[in-house]
C-alpha atoms as a PDB file:
ATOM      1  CA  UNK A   1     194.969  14.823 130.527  1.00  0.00           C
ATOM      2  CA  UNK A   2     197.724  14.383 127.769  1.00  0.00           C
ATOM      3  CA  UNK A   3     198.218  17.789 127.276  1.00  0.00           C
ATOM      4  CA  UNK A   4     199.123  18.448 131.276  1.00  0.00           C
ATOM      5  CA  UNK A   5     201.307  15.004 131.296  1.00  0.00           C
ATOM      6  CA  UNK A   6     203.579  16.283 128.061  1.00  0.00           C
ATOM      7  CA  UNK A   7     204.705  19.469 127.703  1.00  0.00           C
ATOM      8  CA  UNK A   8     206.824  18.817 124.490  1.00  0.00           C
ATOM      9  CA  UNK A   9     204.424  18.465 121.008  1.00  0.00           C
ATOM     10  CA  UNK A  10     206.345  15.895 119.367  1.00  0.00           C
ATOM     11  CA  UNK A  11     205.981  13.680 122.941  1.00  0.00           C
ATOM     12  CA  UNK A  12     202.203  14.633 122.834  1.00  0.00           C
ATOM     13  CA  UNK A  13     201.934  13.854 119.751  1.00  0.00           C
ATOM     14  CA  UNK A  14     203.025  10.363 120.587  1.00  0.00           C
ATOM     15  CA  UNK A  15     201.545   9.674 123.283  1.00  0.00           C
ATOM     16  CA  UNK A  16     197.908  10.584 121.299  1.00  0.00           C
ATOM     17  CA  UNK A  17     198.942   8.459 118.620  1.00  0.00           C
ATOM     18  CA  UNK A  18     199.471   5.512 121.242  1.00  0.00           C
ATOM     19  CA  UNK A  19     195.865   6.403 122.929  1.00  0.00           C
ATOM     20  CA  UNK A  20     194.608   5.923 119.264  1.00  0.00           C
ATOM     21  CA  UNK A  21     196.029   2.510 118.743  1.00  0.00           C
ATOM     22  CA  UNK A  22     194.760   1.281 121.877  1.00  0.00           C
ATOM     23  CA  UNK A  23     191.532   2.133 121.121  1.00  0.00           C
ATOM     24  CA  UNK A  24     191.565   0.749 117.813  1.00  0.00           C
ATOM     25  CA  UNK A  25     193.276  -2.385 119.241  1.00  0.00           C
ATOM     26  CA  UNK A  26     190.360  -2.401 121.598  1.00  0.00           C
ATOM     27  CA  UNK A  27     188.101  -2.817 118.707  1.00  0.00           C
ATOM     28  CA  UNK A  28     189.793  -5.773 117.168  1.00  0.00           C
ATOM     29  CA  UNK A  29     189.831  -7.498 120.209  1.00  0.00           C
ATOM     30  CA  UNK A  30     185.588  -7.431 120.861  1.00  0.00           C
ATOM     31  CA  UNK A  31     185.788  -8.197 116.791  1.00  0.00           C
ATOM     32  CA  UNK A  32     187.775 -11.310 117.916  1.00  0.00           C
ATOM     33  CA  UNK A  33     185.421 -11.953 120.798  1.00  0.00           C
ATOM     34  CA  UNK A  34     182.810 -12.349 118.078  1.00  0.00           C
ATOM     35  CA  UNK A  35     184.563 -14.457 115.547  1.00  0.00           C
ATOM     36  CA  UNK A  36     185.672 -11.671 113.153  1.00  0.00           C
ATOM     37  CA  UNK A  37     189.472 -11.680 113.093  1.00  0.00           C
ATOM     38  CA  UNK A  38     190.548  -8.301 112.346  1.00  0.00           C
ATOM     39  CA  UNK A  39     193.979  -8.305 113.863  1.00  0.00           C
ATOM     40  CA  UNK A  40     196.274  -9.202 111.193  1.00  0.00           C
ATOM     41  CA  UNK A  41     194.892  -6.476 108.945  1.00  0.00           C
ATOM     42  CA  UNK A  42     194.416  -3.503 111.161  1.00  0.00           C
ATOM     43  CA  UNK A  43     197.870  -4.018 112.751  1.00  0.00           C
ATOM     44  CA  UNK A  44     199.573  -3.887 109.530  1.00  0.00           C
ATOM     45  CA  UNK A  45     197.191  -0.995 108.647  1.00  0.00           C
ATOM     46  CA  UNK A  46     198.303   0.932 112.039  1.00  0.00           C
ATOM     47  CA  UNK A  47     201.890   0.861 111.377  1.00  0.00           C
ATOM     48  CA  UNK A  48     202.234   1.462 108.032  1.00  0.00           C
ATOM     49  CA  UNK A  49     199.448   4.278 108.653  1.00  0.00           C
ATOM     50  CA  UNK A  50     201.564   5.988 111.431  1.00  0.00           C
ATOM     51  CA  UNK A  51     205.164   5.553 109.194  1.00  0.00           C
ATOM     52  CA  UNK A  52     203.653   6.792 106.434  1.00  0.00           C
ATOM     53  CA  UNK A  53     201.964   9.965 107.841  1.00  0.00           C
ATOM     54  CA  UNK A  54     205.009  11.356 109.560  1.00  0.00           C
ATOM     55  CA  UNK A  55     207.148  10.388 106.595  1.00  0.00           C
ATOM     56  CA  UNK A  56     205.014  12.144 104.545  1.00  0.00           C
ATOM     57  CA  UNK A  57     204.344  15.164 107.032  1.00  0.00           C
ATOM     58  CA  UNK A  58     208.704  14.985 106.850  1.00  0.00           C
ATOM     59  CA  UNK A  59     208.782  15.446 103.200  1.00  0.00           C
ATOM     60  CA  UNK A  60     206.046  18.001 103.029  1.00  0.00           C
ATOM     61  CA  UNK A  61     208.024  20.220 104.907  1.00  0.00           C
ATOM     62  CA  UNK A  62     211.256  20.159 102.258  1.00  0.00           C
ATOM     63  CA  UNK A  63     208.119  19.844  99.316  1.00  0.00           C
ATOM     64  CA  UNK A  64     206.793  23.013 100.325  1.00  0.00           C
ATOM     65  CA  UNK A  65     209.888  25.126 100.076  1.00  0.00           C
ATOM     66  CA  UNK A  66     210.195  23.641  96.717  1.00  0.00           C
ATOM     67  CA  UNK A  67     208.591  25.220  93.022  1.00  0.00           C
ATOM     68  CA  UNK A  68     205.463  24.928  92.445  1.00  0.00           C
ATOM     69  CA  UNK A  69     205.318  22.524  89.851  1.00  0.00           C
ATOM     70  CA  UNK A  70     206.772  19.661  91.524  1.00  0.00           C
ATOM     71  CA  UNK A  71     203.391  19.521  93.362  1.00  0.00           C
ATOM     72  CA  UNK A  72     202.253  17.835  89.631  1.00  0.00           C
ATOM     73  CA  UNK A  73     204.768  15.099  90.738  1.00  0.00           C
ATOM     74  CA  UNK A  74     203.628  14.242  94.128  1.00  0.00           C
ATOM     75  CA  UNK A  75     199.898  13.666  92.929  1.00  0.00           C
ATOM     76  CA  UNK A  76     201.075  11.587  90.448  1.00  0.00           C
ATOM     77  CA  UNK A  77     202.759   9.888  92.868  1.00  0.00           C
ATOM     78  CA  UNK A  78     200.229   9.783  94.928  1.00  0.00           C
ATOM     79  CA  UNK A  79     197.772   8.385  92.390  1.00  0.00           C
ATOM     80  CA  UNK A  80     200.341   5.458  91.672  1.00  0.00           C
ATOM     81  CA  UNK A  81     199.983   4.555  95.186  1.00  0.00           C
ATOM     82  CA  UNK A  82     196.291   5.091  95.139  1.00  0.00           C
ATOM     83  CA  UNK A  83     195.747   2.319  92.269  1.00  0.00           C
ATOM     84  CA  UNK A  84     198.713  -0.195  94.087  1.00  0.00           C
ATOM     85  CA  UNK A  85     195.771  -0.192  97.045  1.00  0.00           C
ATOM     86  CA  UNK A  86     193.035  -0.284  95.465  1.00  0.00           C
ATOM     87  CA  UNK A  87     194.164  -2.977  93.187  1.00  0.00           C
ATOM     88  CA  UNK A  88     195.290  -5.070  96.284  1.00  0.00           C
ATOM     89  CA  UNK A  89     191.281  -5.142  96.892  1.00  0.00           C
ATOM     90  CA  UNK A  90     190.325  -6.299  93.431  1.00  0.00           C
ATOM     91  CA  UNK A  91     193.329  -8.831  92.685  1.00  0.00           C
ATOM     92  CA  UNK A  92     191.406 -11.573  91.033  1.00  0.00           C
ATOM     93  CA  UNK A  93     190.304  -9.118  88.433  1.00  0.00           C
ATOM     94  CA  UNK A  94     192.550  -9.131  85.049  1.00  0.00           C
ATOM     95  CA  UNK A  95     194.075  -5.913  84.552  1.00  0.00           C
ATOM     96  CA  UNK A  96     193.111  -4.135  88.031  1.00  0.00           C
ATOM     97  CA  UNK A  97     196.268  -2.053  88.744  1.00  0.00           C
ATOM     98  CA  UNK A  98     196.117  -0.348  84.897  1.00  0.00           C
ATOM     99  CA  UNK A  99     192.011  -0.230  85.143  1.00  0.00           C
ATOM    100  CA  UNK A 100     192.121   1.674  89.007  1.00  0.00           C
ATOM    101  CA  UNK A 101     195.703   3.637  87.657  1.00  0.00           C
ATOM    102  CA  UNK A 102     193.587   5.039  84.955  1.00  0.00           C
ATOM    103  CA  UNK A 103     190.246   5.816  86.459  1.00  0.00           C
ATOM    104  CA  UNK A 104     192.222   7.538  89.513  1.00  0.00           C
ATOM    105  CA  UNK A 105     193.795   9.717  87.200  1.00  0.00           C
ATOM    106  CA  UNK A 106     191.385  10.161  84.492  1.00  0.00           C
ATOM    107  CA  UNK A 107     188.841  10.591  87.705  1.00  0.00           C
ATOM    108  CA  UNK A 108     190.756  12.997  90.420  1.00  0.00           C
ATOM    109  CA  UNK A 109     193.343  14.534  87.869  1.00  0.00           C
ATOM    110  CA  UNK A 110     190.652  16.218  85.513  1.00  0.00           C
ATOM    111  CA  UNK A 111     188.921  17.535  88.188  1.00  0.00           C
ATOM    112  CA  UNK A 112     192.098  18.294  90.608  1.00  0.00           C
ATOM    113  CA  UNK A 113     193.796  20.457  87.185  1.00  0.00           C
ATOM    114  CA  UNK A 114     190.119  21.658  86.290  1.00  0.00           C
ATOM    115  CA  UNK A 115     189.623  23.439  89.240  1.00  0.00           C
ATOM    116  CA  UNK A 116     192.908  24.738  89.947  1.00  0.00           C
ATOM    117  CA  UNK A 117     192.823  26.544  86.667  1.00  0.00           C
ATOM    118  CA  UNK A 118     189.503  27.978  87.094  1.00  0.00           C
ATOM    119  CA  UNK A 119     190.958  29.321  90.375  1.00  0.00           C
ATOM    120  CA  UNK A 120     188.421  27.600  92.733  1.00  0.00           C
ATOM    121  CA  UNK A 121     191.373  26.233  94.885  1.00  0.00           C
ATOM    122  CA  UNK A 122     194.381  27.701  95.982  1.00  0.00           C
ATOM    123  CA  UNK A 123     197.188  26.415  93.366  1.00  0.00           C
ATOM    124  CA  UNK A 124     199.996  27.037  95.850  1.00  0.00           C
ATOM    125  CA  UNK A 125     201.657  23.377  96.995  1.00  0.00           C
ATOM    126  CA  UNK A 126     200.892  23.944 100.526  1.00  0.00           C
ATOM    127  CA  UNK A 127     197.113  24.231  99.768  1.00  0.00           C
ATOM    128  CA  UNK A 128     196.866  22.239  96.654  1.00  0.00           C
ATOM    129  CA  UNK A 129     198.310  18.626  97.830  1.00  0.00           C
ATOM    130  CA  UNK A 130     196.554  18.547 100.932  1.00  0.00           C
ATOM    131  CA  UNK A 131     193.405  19.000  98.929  1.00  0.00           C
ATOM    132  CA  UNK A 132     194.718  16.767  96.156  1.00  0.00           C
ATOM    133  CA  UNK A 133     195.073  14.045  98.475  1.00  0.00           C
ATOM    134  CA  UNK A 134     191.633  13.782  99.610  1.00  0.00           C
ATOM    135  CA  UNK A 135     190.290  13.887  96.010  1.00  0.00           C
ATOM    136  CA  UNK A 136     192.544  10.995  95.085  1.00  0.00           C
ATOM    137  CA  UNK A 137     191.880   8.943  98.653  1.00  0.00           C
ATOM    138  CA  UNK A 138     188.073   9.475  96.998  1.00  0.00           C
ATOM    139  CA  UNK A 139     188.693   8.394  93.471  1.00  0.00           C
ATOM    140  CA  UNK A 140     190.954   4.954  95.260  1.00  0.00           C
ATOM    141  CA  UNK A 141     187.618   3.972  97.642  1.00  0.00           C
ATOM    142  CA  UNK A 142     185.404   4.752  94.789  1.00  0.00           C
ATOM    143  CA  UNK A 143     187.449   2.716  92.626  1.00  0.00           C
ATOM    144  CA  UNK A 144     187.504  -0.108  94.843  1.00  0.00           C
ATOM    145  CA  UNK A 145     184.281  -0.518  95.701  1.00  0.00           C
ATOM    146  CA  UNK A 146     183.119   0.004  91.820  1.00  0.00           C
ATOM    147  CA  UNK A 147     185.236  -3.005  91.074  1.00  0.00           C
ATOM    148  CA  UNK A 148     184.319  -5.232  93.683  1.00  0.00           C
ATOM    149  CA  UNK A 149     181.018  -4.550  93.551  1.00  0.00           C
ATOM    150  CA  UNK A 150     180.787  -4.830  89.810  1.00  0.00           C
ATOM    151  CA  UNK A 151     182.475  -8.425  89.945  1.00  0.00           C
ATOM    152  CA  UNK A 152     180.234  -9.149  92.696  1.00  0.00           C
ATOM    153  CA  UNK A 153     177.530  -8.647  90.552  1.00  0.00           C
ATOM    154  CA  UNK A 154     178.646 -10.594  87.488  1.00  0.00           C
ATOM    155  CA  UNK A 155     179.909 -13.442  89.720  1.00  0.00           C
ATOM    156  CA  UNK A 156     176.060 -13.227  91.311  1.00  0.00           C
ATOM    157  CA  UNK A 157     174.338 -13.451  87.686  1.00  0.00           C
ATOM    158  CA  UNK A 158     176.853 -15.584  85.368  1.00  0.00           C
ATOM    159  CA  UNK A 159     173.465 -17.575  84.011  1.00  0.00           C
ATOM    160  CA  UNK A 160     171.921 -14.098  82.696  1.00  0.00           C
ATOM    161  CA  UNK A 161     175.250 -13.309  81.313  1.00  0.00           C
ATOM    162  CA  UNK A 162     175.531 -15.889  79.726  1.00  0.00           C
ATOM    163  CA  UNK A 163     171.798 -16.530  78.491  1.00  0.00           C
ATOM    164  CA  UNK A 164     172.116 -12.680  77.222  1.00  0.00           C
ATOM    165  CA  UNK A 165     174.927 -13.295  75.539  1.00  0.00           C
ATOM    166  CA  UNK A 166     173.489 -16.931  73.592  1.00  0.00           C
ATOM    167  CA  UNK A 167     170.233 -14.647  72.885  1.00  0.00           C
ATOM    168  CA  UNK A 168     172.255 -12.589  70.354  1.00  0.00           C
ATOM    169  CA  UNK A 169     173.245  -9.050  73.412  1.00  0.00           C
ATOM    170  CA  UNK A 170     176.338  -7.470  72.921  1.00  0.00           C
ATOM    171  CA  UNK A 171     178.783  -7.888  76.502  1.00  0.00           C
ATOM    172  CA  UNK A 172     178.389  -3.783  76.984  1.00  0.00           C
ATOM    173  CA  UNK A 173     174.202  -4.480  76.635  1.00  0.00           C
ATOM    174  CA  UNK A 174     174.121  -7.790  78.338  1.00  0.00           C
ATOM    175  CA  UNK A 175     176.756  -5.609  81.780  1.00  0.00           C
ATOM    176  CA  UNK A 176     174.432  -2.434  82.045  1.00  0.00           C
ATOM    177  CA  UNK A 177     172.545  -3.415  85.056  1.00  0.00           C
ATOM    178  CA  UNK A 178     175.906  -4.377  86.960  1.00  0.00           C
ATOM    179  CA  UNK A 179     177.939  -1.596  85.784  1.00  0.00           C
ATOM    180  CA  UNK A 180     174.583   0.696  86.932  1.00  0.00           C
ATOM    181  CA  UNK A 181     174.657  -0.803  90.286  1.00  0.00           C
ATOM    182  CA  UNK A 182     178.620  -1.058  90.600  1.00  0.00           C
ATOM    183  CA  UNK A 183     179.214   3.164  90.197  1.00  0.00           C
ATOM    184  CA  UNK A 184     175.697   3.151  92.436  1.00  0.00           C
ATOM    185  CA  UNK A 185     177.476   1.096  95.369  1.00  0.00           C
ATOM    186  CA  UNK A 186     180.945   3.341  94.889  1.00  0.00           C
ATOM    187  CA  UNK A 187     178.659   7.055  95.313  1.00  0.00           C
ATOM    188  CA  UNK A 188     176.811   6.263  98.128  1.00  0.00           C
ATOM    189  CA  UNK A 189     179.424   6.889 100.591  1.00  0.00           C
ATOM    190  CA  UNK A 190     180.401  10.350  98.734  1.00  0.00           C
ATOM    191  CA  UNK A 191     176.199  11.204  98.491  1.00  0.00           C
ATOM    192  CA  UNK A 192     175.895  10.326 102.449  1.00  0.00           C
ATOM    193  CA  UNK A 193     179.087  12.610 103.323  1.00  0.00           C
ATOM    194  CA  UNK A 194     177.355  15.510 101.403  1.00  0.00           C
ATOM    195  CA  UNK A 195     174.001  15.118 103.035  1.00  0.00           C
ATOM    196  CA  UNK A 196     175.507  15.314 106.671  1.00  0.00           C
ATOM    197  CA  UNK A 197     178.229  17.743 105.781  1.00  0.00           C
ATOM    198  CA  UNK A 198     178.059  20.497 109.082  1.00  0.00           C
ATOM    199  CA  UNK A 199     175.195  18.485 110.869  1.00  0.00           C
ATOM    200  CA  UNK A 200     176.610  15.318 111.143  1.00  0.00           C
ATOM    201  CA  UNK A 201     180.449  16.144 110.210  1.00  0.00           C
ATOM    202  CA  UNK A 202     182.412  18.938 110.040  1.00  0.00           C
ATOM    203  CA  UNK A 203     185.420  18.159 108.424  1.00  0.00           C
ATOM    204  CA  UNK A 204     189.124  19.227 109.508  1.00  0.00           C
ATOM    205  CA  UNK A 205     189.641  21.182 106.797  1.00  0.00           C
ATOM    206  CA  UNK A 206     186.815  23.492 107.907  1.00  0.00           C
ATOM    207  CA  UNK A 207     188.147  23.400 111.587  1.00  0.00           C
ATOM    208  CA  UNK A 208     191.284  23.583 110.722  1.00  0.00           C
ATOM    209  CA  UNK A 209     190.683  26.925 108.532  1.00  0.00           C
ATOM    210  CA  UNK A 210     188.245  28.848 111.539  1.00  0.00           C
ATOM    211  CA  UNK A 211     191.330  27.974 114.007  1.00  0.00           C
ATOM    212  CA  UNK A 212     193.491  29.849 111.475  1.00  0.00           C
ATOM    213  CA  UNK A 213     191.903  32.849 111.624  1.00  0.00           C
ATOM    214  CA  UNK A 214     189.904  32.553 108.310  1.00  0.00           C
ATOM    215  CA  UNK A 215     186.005  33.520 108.539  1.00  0.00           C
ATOM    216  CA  UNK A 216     183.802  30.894 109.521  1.00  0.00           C
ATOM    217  CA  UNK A 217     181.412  31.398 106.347  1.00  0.00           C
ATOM    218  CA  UNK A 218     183.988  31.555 103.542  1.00  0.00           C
ATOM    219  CA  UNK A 219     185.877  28.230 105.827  1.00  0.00           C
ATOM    220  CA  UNK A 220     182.412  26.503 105.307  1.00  0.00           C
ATOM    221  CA  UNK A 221     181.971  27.419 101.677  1.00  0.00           C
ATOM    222  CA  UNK A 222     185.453  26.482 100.895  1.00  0.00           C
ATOM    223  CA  UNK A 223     184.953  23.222 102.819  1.00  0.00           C
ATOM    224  CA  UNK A 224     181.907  22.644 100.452  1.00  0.00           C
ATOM    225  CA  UNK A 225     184.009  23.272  97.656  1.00  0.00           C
ATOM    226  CA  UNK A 226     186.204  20.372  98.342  1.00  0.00           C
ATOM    227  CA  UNK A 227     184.243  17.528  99.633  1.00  0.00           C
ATOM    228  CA  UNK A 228     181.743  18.867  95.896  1.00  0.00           C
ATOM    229  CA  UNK A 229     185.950  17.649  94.562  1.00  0.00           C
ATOM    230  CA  UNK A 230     185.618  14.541  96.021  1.00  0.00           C
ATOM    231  CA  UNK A 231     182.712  13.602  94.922  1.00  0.00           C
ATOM    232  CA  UNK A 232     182.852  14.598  91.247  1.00  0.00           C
ATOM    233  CA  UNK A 233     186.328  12.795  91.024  1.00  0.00           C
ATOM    234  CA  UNK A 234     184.846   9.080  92.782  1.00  0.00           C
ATOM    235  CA  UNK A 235     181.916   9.208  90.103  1.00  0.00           C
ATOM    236  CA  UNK A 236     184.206  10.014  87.590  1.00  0.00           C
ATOM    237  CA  UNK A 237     186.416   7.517  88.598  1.00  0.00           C
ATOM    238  CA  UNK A 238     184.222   4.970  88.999  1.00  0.00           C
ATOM    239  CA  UNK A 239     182.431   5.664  85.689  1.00  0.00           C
ATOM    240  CA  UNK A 240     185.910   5.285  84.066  1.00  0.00           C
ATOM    241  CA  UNK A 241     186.842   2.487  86.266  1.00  0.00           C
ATOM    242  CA  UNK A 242     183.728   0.565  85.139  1.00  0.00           C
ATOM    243  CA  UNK A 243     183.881   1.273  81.243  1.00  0.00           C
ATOM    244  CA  UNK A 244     187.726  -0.345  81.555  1.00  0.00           C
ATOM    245  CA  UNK A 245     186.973  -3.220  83.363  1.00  0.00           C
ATOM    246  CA  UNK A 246     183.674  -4.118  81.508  1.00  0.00           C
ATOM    247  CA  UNK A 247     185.858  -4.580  78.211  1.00  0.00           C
ATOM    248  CA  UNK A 248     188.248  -7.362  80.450  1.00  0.00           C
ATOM    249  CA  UNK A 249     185.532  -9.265  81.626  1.00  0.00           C
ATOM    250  CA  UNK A 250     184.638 -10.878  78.568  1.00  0.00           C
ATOM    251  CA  UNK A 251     186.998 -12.553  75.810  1.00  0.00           C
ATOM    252  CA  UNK A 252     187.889 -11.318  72.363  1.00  0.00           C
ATOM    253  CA  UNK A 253     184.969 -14.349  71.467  1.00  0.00           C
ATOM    254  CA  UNK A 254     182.531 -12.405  73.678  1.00  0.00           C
ATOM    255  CA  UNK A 255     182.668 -15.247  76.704  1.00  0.00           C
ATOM    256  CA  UNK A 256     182.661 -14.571  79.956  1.00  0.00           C
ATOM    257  CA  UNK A 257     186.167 -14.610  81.480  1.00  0.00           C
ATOM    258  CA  UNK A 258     185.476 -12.297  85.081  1.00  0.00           C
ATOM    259  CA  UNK A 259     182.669 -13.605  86.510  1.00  0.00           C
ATOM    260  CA  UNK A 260     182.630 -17.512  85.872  1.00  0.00           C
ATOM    261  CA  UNK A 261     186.426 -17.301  87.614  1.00  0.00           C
ATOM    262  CA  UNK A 262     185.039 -18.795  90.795  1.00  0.00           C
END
């Protein structure tokens, strides 16, 4: 129906883009039917979603004419503004921006510059930062829900910390079963998306690849390749994520400091 009403792409483009909020308007309002306010949240989500995108889409287009080093930049970049959100969910823990920064980069960079130099993805900046992007949006969830679920857990079981802790256990003994169930809660999502990948979900990049031109089979094993990326880099990151955080939620005096902060 869109596509007959607006001839012009950019006006299409628009006009889906206003279909979408609707709908996810539409969704916050049977939320708020039900008591769950929503609407705060996902409006400020929407438009900074849709400024960002085409601002970024806008500077990809001058990027991409550009060397390809500079693409080493814009992940960075990106990986700073990966821990800033991240560490928005996870403010009442000490040290959150430099714990996510780290395990983002430490997580998604070795395995972005790992398999660019073996050669299993394209280097060039016009393949390599789309596909960067969705390894570091991977590491930031991951990272999040490690941390929140690890406080979670600590917060849940302060009187086993701390009876651990007066039996003579060491805060990196007395954590194990949190930090084991923290990096547990982050990889489920990345397992699940594995699991269903071409029965329940085929992803854009797949789509996207076939509608090139590019044959189906080596679209689908290329596809494999990256969401394989994204999972590597959210257990790494969460594994790093957790091992930072684990030495902040105690005090040099081996008290508890992050989970009795109620």
């Amino acid at each position: 129906m869109l596509s007959r009403l607006f001839s012009d792409p950019l006006q299409l483009g628009i006009a889906q883009a206003a279909v979408t909020i609707l709908l996810a308007l539409a969704v916050v309002y049977v939320a708020r039917r039900r008591e769950v306010h929503l609407e705060r949240e996902t409006l400020i989500s929407l438009l900074r979603g849709f400024v960002q995108v085409v601002a970024v889409g806008s500077i990809l287009v001058l990027l991409f004419r550009g060397p390809s080093w500079s693409s080493v930049f814009v992940l960075l970049l990106m990986m700073l503004a990966a821990a800033a959100t991240s560490a928005r969910r996870a403010r009442d823990i000490p040290g959150a921006f430099a714990v996510s920064f780290y395990g983002i980069v430490v997580g998604s960079g070795v395995v972005i510059a790992l398999m660019t130099a073996l050669g299993a993805i394209d280097p060039r900046m016009e393949s390599l930062i789309p596909v960067g992007s969705m390894v570091i949006a991977s590491g930031m969830n991951s990272n999040a829900l490690a941390l929140e679920r690890f406080r979670s857990e600590l917060t849940a079981n302060v009187g086993y910390v701390e009876a651990g802790l007066a039996l003579g256990a060491t805060p990196n003994r007395v954590v194990v079963p949190y930090v084991q169930a923290a990096v547990r809660a982050a990889m489920i999502p990345r397992i699940d998306t594995l699991r269903a990948l071409g029965i329940v979900w085929i992803p854009g990049l797949m789509a996207g690849m076939i509608l090139a031109g590019s044959d189906p089979v080596y679209a689908a094993i290329y596809q494999f390749v990256v969401v394989g990326m994204i999972y590597a880099a959210a257990g790494l990151t969460s594994l790093v994520a957790t091992l930072l955080i684990r030495s902040r939620a105690f005090s040099p005096a081996e008290q508890l400091v992050l989970g009795s902060q109620r």
